[in-house]
Structure formats: structure tokens, C-alpha cells
PDB file of N, CA and C in Angstrom:
ATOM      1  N   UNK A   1     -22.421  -6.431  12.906  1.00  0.00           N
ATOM      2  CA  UNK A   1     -21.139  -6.525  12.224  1.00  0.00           C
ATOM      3  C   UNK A   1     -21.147  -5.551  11.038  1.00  0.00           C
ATOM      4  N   UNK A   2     -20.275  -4.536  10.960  1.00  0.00           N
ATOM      5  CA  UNK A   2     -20.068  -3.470  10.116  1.00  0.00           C
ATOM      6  C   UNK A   2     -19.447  -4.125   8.728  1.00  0.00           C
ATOM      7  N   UNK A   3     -20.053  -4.073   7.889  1.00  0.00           N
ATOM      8  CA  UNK A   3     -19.565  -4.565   6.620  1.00  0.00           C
ATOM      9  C   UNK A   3     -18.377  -5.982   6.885  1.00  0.00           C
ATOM     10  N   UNK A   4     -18.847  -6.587   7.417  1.00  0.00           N
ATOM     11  CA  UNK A   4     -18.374  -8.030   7.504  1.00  0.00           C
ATOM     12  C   UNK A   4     -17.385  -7.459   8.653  1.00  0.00           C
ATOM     13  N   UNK A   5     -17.084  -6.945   9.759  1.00  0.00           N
ATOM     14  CA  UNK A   5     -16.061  -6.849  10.255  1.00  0.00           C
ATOM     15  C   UNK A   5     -16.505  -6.441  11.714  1.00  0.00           C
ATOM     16  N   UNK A   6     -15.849  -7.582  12.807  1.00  0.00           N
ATOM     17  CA  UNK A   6     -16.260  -7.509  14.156  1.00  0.00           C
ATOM     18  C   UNK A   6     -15.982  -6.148  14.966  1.00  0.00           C
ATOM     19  N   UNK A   7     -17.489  -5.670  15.637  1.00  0.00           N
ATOM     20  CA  UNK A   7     -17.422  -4.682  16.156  1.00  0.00           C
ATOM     21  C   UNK A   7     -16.247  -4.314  16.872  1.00  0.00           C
ATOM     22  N   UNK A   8     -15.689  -5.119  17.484  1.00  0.00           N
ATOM     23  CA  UNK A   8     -14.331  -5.177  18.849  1.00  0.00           C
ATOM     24  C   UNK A   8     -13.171  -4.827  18.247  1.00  0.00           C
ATOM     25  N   UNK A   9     -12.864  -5.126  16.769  1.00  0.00           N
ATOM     26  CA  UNK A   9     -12.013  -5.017  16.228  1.00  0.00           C
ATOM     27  C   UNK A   9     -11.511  -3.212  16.722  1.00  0.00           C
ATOM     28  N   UNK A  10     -12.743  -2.704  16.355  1.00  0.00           N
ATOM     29  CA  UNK A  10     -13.000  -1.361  15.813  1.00  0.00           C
ATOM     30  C   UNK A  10     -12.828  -0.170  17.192  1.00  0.00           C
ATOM     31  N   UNK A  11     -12.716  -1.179  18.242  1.00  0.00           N
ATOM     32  CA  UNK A  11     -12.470  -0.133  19.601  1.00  0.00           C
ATOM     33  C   UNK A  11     -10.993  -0.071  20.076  1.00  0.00           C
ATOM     34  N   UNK A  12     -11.583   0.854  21.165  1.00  0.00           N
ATOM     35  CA  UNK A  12      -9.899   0.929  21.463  1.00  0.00           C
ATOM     36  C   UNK A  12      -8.824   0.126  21.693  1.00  0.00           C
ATOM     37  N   UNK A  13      -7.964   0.146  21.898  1.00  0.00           N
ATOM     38  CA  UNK A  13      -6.816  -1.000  22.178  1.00  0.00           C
ATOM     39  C   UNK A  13      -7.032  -1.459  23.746  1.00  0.00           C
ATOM     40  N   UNK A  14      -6.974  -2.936  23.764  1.00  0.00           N
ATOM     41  CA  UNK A  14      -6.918  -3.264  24.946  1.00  0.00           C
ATOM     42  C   UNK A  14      -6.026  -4.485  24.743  1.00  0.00           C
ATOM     43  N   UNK A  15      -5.593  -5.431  25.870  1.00  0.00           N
ATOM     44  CA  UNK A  15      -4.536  -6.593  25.638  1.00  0.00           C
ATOM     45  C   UNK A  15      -5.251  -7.449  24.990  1.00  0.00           C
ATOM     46  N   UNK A  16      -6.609  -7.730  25.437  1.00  0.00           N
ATOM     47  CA  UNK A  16      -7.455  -8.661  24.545  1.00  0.00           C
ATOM     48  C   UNK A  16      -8.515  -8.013  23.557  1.00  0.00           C
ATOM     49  N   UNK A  17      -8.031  -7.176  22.782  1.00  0.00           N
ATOM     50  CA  UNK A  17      -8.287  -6.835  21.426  1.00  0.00           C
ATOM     51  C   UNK A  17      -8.148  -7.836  20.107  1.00  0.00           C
ATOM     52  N   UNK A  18      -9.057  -8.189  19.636  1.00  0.00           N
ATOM     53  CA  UNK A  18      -9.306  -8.821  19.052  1.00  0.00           C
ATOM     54  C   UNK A  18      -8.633  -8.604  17.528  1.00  0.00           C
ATOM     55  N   UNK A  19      -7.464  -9.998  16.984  1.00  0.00           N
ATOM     56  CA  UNK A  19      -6.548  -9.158  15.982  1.00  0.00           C
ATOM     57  C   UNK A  19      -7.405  -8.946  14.684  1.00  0.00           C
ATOM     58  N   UNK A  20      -7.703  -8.147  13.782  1.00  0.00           N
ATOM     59  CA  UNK A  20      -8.371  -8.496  12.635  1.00  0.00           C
ATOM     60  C   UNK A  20      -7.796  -9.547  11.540  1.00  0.00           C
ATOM     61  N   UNK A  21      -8.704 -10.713  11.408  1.00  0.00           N
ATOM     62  CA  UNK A  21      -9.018 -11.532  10.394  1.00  0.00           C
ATOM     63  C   UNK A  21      -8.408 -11.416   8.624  1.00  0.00           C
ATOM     64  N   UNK A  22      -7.656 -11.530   7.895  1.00  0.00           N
ATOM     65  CA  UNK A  22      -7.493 -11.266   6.707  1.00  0.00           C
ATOM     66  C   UNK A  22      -8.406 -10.855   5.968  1.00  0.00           C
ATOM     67  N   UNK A  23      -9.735 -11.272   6.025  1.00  0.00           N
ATOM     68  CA  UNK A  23     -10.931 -11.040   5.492  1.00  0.00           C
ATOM     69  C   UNK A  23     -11.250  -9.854   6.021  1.00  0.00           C
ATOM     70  N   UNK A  24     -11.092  -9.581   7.168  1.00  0.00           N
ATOM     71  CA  UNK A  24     -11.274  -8.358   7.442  1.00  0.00           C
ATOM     72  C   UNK A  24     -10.567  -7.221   6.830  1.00  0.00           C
ATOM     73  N   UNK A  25      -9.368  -6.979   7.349  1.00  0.00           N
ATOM     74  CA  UNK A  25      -8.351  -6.717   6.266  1.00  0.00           C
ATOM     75  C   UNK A  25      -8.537  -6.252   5.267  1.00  0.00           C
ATOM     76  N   UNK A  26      -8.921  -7.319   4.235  1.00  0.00           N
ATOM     77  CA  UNK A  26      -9.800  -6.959   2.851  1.00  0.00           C
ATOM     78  C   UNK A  26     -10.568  -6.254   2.827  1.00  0.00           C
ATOM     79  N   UNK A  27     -11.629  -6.374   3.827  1.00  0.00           N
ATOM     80  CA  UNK A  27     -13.377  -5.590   3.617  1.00  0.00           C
ATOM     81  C   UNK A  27     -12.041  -3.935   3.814  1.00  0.00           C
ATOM     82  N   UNK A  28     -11.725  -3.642   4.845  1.00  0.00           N
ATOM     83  CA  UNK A  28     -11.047  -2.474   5.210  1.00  0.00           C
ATOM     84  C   UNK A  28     -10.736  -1.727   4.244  1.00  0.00           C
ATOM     85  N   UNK A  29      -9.786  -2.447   3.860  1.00  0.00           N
ATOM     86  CA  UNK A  29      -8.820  -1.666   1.827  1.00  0.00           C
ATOM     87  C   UNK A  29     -10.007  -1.800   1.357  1.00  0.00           C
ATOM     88  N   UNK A  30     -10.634  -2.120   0.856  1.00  0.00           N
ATOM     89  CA  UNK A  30     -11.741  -2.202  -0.168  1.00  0.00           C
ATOM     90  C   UNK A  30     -12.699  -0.838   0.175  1.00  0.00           C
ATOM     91  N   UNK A  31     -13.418  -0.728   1.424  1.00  0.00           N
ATOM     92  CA  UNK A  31     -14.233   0.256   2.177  1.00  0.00           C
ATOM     93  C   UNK A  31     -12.833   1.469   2.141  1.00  0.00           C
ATOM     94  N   UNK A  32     -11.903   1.385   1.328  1.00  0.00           N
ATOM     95  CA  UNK A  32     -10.700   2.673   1.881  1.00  0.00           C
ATOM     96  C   UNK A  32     -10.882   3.426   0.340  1.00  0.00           C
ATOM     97  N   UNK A  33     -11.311   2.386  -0.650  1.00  0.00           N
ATOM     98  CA  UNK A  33     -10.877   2.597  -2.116  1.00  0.00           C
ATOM     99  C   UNK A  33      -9.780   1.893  -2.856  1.00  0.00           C
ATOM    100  N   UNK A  34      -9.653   0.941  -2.405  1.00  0.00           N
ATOM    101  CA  UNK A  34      -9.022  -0.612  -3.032  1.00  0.00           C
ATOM    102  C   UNK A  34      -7.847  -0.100  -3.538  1.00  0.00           C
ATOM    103  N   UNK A  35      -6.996   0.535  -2.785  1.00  0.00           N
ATOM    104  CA  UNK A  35      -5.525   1.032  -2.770  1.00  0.00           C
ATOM    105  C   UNK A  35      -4.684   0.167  -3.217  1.00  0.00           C
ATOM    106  N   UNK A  36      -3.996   0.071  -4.195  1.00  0.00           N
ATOM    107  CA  UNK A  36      -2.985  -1.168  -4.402  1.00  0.00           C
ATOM    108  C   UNK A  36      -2.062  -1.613  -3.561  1.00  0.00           C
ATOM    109  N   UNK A  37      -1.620  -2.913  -3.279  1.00  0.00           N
ATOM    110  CA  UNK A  37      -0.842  -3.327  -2.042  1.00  0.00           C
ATOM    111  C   UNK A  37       0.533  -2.071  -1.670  1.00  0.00           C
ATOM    112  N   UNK A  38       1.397  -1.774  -2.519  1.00  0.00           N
ATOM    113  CA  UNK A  38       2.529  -1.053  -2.699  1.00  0.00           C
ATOM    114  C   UNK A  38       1.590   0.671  -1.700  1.00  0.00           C
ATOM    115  N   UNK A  39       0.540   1.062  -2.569  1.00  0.00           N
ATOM    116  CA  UNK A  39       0.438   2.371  -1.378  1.00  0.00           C
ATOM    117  C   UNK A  39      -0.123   2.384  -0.310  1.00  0.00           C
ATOM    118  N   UNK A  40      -0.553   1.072  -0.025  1.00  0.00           N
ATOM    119  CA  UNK A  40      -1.369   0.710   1.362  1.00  0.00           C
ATOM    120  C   UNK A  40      -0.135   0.255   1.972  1.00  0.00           C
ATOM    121  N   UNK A  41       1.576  -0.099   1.433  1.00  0.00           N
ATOM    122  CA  UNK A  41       2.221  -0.143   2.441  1.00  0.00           C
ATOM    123  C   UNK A  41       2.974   1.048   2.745  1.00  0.00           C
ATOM    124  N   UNK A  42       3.158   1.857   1.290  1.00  0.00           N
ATOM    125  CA  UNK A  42       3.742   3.430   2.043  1.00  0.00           C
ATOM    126  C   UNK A  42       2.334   4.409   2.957  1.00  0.00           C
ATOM    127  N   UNK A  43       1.772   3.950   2.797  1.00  0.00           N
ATOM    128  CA  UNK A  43       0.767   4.551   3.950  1.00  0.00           C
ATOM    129  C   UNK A  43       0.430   4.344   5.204  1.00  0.00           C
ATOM    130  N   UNK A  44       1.338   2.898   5.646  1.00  0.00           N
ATOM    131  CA  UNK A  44       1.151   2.527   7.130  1.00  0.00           C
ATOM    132  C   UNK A  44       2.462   2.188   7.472  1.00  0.00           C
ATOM    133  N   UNK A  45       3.475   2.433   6.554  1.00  0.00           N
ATOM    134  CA  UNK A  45       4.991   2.409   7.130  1.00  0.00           C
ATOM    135  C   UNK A  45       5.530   0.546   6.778  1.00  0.00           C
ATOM    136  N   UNK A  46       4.642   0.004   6.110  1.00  0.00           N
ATOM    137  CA  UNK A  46       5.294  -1.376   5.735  1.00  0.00           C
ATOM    138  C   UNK A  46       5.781  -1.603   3.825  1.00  0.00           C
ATOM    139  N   UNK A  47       6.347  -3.179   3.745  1.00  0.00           N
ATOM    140  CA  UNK A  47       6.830  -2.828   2.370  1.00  0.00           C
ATOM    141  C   UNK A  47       5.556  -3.915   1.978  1.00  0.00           C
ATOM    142  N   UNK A  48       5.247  -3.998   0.638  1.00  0.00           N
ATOM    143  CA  UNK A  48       3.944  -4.471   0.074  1.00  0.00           C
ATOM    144  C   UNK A  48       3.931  -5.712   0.031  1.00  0.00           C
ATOM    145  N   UNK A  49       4.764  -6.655   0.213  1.00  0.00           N
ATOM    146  CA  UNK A  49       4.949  -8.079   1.294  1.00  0.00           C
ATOM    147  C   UNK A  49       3.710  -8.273   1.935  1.00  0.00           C
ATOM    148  N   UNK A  50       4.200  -7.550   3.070  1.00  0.00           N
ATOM    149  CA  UNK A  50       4.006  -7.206   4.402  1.00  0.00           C
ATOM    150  C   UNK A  50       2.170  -7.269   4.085  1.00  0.00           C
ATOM    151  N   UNK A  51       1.501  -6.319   3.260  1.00  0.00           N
ATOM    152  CA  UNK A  51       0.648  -6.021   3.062  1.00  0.00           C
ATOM    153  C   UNK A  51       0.073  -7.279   2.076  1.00  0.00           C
ATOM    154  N   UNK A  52       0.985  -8.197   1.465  1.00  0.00           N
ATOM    155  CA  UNK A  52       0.089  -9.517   1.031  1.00  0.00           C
ATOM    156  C   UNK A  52       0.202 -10.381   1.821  1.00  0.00           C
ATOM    157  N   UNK A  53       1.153 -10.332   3.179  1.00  0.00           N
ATOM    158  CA  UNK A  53       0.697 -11.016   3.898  1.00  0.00           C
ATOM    159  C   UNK A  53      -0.685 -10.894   4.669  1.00  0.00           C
ATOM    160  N   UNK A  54      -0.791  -9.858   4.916  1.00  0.00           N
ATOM    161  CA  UNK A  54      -1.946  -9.691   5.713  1.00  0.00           C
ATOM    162  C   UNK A  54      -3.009 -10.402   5.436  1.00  0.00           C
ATOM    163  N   UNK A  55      -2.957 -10.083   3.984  1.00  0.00           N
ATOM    164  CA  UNK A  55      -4.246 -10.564   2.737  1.00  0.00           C
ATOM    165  C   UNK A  55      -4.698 -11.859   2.806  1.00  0.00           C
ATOM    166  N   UNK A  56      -3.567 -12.826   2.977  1.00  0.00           N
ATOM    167  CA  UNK A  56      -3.482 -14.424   2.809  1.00  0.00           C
ATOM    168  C   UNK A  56      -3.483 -14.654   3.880  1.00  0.00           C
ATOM    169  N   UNK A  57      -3.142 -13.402   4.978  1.00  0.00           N
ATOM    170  CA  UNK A  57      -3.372 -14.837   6.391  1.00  0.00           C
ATOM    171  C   UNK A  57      -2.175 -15.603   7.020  1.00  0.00           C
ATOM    172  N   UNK A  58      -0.768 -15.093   6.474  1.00  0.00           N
ATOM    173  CA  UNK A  58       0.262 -15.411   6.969  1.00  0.00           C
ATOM    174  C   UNK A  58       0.957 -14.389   7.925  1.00  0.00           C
ATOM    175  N   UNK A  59       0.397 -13.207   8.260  1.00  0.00           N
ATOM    176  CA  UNK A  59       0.988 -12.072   8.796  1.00  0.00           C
ATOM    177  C   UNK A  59      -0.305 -11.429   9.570  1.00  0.00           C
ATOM    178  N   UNK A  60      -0.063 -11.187  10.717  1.00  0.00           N
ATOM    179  CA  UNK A  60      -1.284 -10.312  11.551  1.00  0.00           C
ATOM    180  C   UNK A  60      -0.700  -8.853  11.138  1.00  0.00           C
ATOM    181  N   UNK A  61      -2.103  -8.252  11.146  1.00  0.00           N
ATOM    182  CA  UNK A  61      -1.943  -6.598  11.031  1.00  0.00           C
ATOM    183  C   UNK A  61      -1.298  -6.378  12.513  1.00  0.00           C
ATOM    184  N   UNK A  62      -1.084  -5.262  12.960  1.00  0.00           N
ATOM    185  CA  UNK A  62      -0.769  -4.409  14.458  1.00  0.00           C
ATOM    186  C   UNK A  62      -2.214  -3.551  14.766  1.00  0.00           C
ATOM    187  N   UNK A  63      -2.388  -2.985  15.681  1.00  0.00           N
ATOM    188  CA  UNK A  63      -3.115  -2.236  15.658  1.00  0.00           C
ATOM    189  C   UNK A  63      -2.565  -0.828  15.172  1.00  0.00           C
ATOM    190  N   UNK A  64      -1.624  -0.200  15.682  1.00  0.00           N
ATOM    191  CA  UNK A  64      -1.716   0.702  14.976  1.00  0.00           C
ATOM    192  C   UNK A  64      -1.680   0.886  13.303  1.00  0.00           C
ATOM    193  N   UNK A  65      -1.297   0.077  12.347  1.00  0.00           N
ATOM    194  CA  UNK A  65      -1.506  -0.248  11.453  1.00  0.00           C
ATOM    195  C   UNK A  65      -3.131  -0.202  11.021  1.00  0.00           C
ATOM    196  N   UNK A  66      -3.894  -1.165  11.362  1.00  0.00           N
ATOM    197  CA  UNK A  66      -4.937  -1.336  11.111  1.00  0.00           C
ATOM    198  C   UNK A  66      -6.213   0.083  11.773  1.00  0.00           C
ATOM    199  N   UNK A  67      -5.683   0.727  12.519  1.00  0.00           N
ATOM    200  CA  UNK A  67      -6.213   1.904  13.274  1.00  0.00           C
ATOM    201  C   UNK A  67      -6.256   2.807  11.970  1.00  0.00           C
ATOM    202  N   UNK A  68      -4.481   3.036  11.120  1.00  0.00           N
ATOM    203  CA  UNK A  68      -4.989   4.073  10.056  1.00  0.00           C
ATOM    204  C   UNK A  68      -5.960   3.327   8.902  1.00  0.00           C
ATOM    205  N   UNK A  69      -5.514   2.160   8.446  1.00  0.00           N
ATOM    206  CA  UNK A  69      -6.481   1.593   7.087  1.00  0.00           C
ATOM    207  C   UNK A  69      -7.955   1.586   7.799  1.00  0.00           C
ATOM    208  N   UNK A  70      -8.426   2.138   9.510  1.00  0.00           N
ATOM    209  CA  UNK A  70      -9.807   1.616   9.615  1.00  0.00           C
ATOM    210  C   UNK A  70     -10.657   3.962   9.430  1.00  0.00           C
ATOM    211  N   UNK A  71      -9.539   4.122   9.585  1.00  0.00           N
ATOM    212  CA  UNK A  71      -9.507   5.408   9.687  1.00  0.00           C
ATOM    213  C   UNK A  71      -9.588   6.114   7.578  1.00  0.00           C
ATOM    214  N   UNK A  72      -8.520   5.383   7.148  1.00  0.00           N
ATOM    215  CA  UNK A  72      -8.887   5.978   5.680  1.00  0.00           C
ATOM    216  C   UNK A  72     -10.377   5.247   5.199  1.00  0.00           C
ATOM    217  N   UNK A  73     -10.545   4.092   5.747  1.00  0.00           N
ATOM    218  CA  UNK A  73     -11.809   3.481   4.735  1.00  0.00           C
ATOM    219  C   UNK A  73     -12.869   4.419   5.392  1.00  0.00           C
ATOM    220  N   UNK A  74     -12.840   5.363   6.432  1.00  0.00           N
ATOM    221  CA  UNK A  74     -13.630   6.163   7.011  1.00  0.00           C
ATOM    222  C   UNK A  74     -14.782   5.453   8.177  1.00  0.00           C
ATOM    223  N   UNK A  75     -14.090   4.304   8.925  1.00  0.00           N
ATOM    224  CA  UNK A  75     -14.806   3.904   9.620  1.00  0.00           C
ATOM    225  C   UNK A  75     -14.009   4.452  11.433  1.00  0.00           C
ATOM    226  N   UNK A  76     -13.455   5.564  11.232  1.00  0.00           N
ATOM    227  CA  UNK A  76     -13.464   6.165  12.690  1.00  0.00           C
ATOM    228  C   UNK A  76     -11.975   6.237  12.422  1.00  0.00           C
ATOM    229  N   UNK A  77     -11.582   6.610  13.649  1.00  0.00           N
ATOM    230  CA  UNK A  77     -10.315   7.202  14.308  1.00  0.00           C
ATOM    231  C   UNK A  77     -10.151   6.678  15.908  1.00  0.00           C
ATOM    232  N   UNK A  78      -9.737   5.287  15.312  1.00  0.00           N
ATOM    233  CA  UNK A  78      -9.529   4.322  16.732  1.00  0.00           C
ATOM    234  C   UNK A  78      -8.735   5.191  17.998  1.00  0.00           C
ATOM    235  N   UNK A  79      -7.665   5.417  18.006  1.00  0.00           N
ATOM    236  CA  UNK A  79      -7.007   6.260  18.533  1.00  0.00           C
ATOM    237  C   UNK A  79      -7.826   7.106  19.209  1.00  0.00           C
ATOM    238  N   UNK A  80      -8.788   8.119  18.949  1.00  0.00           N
ATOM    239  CA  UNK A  80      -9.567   8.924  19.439  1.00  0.00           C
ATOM    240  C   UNK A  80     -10.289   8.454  20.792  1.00  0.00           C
ATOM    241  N   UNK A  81     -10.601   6.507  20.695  1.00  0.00           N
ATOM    242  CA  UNK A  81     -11.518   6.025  21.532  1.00  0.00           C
ATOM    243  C   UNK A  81     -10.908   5.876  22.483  1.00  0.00           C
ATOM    244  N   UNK A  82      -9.550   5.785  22.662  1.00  0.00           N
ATOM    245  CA  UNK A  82      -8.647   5.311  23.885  1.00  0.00           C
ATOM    246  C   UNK A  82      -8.316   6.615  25.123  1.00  0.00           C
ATOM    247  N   UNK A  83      -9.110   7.999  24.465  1.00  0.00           N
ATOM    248  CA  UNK A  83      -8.590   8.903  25.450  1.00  0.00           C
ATOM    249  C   UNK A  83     -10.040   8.971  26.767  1.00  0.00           C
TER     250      UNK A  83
END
């Protein structure tokens, strides 16, 4: 497990892709440079809500969403794995 965060998360998209965890979430922004909610939502196209939901666990990320925050914290370029 990569800094608290399930390997499966981290591969390509499949139907049973595993959604990331809020906690996960967290480790992500944090491993990105602990971006404040507001530019972690102009950076994935949501409003900063959106992005405390994630936090608390009332809102699932998407994958493509979570593909760029796994991509700025510099843990790959999910997208890349699916070709």
C-alpha cells in the first residue's frame, strides 16, 4: 500500500475499480502539496464543496478526477495504463 492508499485504486479504469476512500483522497492532496480545497477544485473542474465533500466522505471522487490529483501528487498518469 503506497502511502496509505490501495494499489487498485491506482490502475487503470475498469467497472470494478475500486472508488478511493476519503482518506485516501487526503493522503493524495497532501502527497500533491496540500493545495487548498478552492484550487484543487479549479484544477479538476469542480467547485470547492465538491472537494470537501470528498474529504468527509459524503461525495465519491470520479476517476477521472482522481486520475489528475493521483497524477499532480506524482504518483503516475493513470490514463497512460489503460492504453
Amino acid at each position: 500500500m503506497q502511502l496509505g492508499i490501495r494499489p487498485e485504486t491506482l490502475e487503470a479504469f475498469s467497472p470494478d475499480w475500486p472508488i478511493p476512500t476519503a482518506e485516501e483522497v487526503a493522503k493524495v492532496i497532501e502527497q500533491g502539496g496540500r493545495l487548498s480545497s478552492p484550487k484543487i477544485a479549479r484544477l479538476v473542474g469542480v467547485n470547492d464543496r465538491t472537494v470537501r465533500r470528498w474529504l468527509d466522505g459524503t461525495r465519491t471522487i470520479n476517476y477521472a478526477q482522481w486520475s489528475v490529483l493521483v497524477a499532480r501528487a506524482g504518483l503516475g498518469n493513470l490514463w497512460e495504463l489503460a492504453e
